[in-house]
PDB file of N, CA and C in Angstrom:
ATOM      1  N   UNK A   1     275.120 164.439 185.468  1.00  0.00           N
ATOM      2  CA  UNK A   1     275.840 163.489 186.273  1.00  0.00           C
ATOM      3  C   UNK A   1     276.839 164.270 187.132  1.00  0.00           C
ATOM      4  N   UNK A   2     276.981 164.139 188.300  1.00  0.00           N
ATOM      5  CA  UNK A   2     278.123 164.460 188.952  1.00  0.00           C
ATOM      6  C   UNK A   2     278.714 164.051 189.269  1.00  0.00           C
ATOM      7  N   UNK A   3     280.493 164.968 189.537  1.00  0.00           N
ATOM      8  CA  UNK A   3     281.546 164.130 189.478  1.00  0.00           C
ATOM      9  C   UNK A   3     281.929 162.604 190.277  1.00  0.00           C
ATOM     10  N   UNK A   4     282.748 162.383 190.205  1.00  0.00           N
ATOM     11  CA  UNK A   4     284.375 163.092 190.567  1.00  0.00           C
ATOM     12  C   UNK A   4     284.479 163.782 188.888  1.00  0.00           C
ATOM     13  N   UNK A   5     284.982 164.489 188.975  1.00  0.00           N
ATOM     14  CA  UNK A   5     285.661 165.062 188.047  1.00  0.00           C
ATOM     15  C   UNK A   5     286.468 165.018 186.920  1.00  0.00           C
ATOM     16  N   UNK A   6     287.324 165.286 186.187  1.00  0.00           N
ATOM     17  CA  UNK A   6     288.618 164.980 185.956  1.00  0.00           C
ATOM     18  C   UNK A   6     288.810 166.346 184.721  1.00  0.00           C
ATOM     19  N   UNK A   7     290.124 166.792 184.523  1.00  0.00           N
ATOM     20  CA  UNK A   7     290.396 167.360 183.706  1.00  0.00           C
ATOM     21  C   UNK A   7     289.947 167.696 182.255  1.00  0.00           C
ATOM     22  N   UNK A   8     289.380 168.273 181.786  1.00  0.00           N
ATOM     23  CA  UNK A   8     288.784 168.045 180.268  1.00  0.00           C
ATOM     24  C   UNK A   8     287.493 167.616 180.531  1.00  0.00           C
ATOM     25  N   UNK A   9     286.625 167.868 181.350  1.00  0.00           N
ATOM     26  CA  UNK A   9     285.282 167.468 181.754  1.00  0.00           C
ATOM     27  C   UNK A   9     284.642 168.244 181.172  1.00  0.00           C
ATOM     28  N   UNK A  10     283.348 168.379 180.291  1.00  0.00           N
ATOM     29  CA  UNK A  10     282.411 169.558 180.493  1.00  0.00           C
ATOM     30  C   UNK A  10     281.524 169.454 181.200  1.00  0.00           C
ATOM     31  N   UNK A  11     281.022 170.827 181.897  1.00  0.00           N
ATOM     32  CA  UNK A  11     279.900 170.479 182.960  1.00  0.00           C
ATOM     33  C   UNK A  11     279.253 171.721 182.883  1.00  0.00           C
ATOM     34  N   UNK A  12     277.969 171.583 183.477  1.00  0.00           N
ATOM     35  CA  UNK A  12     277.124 172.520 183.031  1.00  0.00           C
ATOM     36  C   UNK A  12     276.335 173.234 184.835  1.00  0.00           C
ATOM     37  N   UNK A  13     276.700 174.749 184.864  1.00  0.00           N
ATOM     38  CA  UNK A  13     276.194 175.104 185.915  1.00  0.00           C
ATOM     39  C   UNK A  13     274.422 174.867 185.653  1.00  0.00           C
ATOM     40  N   UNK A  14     274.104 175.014 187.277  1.00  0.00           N
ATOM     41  CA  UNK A  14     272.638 174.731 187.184  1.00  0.00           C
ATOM     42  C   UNK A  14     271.869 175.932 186.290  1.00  0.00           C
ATOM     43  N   UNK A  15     272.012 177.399 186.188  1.00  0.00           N
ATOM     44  CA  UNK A  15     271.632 178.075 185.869  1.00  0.00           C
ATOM     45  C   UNK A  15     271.307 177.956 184.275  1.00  0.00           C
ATOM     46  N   UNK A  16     271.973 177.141 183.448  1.00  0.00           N
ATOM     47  CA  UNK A  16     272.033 176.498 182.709  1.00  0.00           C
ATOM     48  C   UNK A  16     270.374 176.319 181.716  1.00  0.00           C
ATOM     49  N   UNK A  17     269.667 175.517 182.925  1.00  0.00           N
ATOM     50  CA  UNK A  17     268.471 175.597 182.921  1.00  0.00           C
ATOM     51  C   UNK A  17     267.314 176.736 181.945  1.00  0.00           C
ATOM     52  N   UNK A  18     267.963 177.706 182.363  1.00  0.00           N
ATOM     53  CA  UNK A  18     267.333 178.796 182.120  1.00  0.00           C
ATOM     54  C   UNK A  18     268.058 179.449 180.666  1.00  0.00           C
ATOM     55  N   UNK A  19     269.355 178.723 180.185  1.00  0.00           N
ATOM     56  CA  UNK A  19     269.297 179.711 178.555  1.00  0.00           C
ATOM     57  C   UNK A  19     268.449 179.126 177.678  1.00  0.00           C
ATOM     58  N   UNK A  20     267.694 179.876 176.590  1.00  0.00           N
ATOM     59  CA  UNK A  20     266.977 179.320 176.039  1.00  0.00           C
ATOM     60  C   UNK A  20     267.790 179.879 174.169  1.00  0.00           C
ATOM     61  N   UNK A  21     268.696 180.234 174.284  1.00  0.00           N
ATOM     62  CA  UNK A  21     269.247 180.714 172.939  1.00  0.00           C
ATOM     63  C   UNK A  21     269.825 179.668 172.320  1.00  0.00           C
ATOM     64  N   UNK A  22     270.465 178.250 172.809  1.00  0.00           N
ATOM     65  CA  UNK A  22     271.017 177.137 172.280  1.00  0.00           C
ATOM     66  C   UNK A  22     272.325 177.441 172.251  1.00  0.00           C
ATOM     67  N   UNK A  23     272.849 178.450 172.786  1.00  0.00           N
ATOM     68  CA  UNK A  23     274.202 179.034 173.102  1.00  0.00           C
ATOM     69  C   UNK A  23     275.336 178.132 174.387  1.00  0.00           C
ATOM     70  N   UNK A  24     276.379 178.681 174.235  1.00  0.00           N
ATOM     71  CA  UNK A  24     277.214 177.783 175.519  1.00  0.00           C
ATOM     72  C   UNK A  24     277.104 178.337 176.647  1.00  0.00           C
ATOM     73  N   UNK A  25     276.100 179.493 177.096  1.00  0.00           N
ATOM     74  CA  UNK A  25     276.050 180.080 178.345  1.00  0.00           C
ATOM     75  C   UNK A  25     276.333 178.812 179.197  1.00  0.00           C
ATOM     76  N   UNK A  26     276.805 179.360 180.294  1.00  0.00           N
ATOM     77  CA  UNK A  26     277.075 178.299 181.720  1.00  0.00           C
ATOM     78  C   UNK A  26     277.874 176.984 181.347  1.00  0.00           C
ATOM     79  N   UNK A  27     278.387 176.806 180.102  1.00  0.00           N
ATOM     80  CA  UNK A  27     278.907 175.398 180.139  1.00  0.00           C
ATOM     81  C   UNK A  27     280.458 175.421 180.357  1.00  0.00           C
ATOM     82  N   UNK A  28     281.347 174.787 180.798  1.00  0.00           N
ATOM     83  CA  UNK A  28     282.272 174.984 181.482  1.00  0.00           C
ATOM     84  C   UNK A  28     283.485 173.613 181.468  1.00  0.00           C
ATOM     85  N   UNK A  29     284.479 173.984 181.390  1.00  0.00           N
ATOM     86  CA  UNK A  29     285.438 172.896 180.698  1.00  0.00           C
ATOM     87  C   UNK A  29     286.136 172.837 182.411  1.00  0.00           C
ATOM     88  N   UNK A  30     286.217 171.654 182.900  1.00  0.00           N
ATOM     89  CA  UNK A  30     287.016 171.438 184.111  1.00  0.00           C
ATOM     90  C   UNK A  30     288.823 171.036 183.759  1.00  0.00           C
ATOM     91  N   UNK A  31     289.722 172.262 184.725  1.00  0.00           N
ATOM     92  CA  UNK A  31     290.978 173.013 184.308  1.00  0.00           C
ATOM     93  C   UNK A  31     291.582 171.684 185.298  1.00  0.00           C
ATOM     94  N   UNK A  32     291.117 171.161 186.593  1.00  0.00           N
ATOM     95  CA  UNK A  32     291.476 170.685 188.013  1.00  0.00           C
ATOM     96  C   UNK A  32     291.520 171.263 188.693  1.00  0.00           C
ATOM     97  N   UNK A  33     292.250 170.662 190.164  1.00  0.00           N
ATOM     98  CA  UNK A  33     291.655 170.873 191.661  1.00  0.00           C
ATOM     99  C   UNK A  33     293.300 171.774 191.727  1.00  0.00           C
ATOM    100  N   UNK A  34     293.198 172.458 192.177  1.00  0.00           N
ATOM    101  CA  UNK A  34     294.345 173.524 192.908  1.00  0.00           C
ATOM    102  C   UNK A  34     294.169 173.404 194.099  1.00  0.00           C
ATOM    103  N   UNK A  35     295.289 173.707 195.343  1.00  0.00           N
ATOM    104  CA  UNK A  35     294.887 174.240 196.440  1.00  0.00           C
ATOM    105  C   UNK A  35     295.753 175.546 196.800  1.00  0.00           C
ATOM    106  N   UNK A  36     294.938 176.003 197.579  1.00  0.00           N
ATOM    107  CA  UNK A  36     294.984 177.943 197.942  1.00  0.00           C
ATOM    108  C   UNK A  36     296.254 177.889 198.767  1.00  0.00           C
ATOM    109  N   UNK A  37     297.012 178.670 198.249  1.00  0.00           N
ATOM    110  CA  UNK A  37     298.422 178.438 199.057  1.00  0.00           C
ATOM    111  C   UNK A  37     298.880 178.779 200.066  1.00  0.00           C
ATOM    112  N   UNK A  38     298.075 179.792 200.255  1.00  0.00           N
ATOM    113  CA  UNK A  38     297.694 180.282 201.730  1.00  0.00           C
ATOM    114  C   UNK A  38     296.757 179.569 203.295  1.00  0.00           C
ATOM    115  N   UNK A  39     295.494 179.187 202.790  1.00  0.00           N
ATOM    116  CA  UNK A  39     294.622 178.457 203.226  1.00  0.00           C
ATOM    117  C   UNK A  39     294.791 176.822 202.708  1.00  0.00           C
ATOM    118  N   UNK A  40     295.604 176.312 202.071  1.00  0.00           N
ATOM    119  CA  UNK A  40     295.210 175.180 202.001  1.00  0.00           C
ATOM    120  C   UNK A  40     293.678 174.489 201.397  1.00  0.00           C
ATOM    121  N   UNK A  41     293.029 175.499 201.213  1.00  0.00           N
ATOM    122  CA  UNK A  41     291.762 175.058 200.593  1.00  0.00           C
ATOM    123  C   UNK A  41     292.028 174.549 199.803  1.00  0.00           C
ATOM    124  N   UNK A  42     291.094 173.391 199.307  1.00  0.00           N
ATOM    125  CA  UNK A  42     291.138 172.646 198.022  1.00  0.00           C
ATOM    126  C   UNK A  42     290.042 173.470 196.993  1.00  0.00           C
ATOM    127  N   UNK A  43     290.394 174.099 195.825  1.00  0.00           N
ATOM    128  CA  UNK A  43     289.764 175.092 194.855  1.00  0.00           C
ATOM    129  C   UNK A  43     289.174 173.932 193.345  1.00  0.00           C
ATOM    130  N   UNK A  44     288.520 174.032 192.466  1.00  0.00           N
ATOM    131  CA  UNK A  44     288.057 173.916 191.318  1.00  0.00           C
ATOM    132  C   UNK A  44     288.401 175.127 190.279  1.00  0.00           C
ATOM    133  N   UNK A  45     289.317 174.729 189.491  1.00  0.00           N
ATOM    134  CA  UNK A  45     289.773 175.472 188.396  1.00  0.00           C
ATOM    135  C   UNK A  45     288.853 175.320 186.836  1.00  0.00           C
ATOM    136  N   UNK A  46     288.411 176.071 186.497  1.00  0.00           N
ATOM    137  CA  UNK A  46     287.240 175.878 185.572  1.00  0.00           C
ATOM    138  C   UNK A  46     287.469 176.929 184.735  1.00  0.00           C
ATOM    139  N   UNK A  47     287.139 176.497 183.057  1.00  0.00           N
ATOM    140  CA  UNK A  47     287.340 177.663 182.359  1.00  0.00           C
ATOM    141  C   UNK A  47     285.680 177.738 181.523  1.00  0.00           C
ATOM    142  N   UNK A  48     285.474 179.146 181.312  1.00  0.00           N
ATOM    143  CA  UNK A  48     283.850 179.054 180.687  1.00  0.00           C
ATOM    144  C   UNK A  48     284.196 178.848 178.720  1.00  0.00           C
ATOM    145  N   UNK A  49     282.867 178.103 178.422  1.00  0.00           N
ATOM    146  CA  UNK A  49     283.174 177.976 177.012  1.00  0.00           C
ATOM    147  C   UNK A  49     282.532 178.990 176.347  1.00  0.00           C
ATOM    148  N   UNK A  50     281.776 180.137 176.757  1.00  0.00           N
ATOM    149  CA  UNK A  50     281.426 181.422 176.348  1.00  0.00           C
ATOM    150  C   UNK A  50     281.591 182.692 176.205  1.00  0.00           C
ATOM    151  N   UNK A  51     281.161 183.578 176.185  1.00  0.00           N
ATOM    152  CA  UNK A  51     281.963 184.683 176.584  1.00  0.00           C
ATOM    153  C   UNK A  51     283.333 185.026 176.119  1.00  0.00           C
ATOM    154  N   UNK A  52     284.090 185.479 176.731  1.00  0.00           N
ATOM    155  CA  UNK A  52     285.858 185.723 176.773  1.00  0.00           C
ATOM    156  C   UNK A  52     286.190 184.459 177.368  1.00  0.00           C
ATOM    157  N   UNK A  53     286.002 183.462 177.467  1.00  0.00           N
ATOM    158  CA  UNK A  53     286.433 181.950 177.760  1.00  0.00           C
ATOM    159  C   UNK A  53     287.422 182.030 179.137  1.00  0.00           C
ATOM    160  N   UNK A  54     287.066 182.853 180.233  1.00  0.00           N
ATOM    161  CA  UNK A  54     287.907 183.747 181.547  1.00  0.00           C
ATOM    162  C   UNK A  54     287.607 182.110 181.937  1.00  0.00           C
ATOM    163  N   UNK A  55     289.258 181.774 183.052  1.00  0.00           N
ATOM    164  CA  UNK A  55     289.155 180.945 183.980  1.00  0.00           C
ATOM    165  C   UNK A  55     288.510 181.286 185.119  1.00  0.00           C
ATOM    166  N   UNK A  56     287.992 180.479 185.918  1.00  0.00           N
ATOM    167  CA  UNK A  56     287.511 180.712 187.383  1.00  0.00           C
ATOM    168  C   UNK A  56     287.953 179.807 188.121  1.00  0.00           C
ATOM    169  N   UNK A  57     288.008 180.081 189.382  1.00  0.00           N
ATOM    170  CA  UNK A  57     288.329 179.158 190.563  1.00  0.00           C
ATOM    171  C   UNK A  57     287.274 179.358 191.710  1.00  0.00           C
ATOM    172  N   UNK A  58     286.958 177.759 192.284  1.00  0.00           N
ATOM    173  CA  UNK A  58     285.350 178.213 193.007  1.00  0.00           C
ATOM    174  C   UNK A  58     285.952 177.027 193.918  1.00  0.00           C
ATOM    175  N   UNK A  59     285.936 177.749 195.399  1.00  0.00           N
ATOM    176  CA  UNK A  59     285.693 176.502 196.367  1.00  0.00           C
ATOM    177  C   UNK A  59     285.363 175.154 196.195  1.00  0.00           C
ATOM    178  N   UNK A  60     286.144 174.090 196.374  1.00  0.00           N
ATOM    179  CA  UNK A  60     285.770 172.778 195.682  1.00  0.00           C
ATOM    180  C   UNK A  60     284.569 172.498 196.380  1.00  0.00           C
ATOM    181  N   UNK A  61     284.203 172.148 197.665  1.00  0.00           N
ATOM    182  CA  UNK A  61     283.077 171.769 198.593  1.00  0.00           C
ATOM    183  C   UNK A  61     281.888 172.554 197.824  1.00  0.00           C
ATOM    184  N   UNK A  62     281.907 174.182 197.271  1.00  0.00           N
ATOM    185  CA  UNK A  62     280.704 174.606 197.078  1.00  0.00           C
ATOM    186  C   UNK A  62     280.913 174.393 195.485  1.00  0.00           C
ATOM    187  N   UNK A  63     281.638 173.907 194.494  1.00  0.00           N
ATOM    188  CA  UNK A  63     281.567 173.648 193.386  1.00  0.00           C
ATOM    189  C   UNK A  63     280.959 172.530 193.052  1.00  0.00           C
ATOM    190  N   UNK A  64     281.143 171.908 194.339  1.00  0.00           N
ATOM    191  CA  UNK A  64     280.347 169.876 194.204  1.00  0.00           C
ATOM    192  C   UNK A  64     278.965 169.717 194.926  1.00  0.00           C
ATOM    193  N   UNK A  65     278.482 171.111 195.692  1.00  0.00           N
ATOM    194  CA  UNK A  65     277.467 171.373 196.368  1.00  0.00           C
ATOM    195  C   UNK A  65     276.146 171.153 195.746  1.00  0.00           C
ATOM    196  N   UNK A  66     274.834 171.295 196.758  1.00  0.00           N
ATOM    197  CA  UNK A  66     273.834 171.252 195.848  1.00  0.00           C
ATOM    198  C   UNK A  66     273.747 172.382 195.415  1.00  0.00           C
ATOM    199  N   UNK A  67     271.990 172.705 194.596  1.00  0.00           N
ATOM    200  CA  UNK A  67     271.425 173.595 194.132  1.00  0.00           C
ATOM    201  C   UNK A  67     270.633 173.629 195.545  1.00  0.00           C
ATOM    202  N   UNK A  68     270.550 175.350 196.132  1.00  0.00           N
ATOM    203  CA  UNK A  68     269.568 175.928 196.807  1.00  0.00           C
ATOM    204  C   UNK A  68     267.886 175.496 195.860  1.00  0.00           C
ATOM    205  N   UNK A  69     267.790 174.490 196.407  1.00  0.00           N
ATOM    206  CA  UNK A  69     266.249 174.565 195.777  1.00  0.00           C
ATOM    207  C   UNK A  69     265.148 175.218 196.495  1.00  0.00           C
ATOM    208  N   UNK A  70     265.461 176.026 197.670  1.00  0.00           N
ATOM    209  CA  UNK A  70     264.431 176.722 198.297  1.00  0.00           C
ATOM    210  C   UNK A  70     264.192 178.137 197.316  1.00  0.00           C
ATOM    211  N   UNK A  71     265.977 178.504 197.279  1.00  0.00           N
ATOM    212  CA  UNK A  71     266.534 179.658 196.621  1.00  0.00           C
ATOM    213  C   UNK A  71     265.973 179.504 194.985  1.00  0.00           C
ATOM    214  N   UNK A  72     265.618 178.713 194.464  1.00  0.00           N
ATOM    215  CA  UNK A  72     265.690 178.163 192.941  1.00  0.00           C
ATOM    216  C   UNK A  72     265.146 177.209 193.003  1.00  0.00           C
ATOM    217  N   UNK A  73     263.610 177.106 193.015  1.00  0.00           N
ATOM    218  CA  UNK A  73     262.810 176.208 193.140  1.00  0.00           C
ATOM    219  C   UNK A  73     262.791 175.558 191.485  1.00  0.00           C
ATOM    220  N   UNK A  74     262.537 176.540 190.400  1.00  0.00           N
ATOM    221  CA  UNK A  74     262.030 175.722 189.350  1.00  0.00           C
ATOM    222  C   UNK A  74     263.531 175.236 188.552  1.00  0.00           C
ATOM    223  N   UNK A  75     264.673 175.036 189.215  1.00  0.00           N
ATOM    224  CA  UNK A  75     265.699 174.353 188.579  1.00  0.00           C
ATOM    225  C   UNK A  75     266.008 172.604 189.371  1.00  0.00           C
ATOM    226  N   UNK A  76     265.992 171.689 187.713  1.00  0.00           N
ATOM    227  CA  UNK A  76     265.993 170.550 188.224  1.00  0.00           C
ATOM    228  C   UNK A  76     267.015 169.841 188.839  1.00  0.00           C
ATOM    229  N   UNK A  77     267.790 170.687 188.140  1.00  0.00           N
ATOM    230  CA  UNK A  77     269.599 169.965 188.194  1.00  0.00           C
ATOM    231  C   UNK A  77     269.632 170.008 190.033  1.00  0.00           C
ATOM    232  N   UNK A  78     269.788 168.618 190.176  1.00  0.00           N
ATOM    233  CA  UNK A  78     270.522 168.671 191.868  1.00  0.00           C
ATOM    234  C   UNK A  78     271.614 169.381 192.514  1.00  0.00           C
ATOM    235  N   UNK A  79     273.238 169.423 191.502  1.00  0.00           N
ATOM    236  CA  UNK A  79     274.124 169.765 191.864  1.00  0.00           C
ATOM    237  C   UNK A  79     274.232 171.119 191.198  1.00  0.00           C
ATOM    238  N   UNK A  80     275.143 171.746 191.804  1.00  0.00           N
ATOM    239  CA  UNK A  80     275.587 173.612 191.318  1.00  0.00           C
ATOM    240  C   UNK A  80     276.435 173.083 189.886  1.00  0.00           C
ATOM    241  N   UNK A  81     276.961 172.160 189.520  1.00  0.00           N
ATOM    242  CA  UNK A  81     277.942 171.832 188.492  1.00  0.00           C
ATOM    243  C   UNK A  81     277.684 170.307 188.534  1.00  0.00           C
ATOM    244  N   UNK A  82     276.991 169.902 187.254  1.00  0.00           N
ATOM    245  CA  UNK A  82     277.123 168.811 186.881  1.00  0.00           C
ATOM    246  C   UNK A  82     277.325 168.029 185.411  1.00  0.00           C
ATOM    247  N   UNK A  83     278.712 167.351 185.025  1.00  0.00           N
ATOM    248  CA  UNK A  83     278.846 166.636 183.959  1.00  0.00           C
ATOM    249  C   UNK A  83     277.935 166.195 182.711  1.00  0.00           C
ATOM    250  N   UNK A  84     278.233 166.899 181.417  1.00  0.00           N
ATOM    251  CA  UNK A  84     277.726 166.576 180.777  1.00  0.00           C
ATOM    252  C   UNK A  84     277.912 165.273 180.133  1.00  0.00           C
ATOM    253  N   UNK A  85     276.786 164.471 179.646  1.00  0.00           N
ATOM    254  CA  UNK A  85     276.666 162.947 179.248  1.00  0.00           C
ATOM    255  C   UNK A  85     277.305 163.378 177.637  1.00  0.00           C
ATOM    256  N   UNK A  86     277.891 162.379 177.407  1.00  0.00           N
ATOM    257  CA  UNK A  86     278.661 162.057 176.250  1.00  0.00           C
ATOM    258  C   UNK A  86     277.743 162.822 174.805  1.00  0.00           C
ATOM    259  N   UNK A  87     276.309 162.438 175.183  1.00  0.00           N
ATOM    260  CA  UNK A  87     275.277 162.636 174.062  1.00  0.00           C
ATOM    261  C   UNK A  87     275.610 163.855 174.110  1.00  0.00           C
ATOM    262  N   UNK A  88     275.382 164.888 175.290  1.00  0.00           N
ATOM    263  CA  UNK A  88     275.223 166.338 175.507  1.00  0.00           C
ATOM    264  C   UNK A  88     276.310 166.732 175.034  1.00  0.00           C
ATOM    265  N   UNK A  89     277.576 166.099 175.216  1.00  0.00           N
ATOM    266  CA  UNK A  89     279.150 166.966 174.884  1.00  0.00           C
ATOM    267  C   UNK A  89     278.468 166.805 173.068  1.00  0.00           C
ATOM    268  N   UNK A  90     278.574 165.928 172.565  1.00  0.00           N
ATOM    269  CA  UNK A  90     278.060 165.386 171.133  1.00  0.00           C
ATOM    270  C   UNK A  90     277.437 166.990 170.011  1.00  0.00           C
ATOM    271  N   UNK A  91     276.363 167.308 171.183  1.00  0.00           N
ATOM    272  CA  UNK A  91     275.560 167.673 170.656  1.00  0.00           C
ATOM    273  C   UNK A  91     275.560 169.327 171.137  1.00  0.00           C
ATOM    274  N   UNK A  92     276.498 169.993 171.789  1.00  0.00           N
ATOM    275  CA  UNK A  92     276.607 171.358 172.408  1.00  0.00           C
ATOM    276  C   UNK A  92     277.670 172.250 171.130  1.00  0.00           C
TER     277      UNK A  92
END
């Protein structure tokens, strides 16, 4: 599902698709929207639930973007970041 968003979201990059270990690769806890203090950009603050659990910040427009499906044909997910359903948080 994709957003709007909100704080405490989990969401799952498209790449996602592709772990097959049952691990938290790509899944991702939404931190909120910052903007760049310089540019005024509006940013997506995101922290990963894997790994060293490192925050990231990703252009909001290309965080809510699609998936290149030319680029990444065999991934289904529409959006680059999309919300996991209640079942999925349940069950990750």
């Amino acid at each position: 599902m994709r957003g709007p968003f909100q704080p405490g979201d989990i969401v799952a990059h498209f790449k996602r698709e592709t772990v097959t270990d049952g691990s938290d690769t790509y899944l991702y806890r939404i931190i909120g929207v910052a903007t760049h203090s310089e540019t005024r950009e509006k940013m997506m603050v995101y922290q990963a639930l894997y790994g060293d659990f490192g925050a990231y910040v990703r252009p909001y427009d290309m965080f809510m973007s699609e998936v290149d499906h030319e680029k990444y044909p065999d991934i289904k997910q529409k959006y680059r970041f999309e919300k996991l359903t209640q079942d999925e948080e349940d069950h990750h």
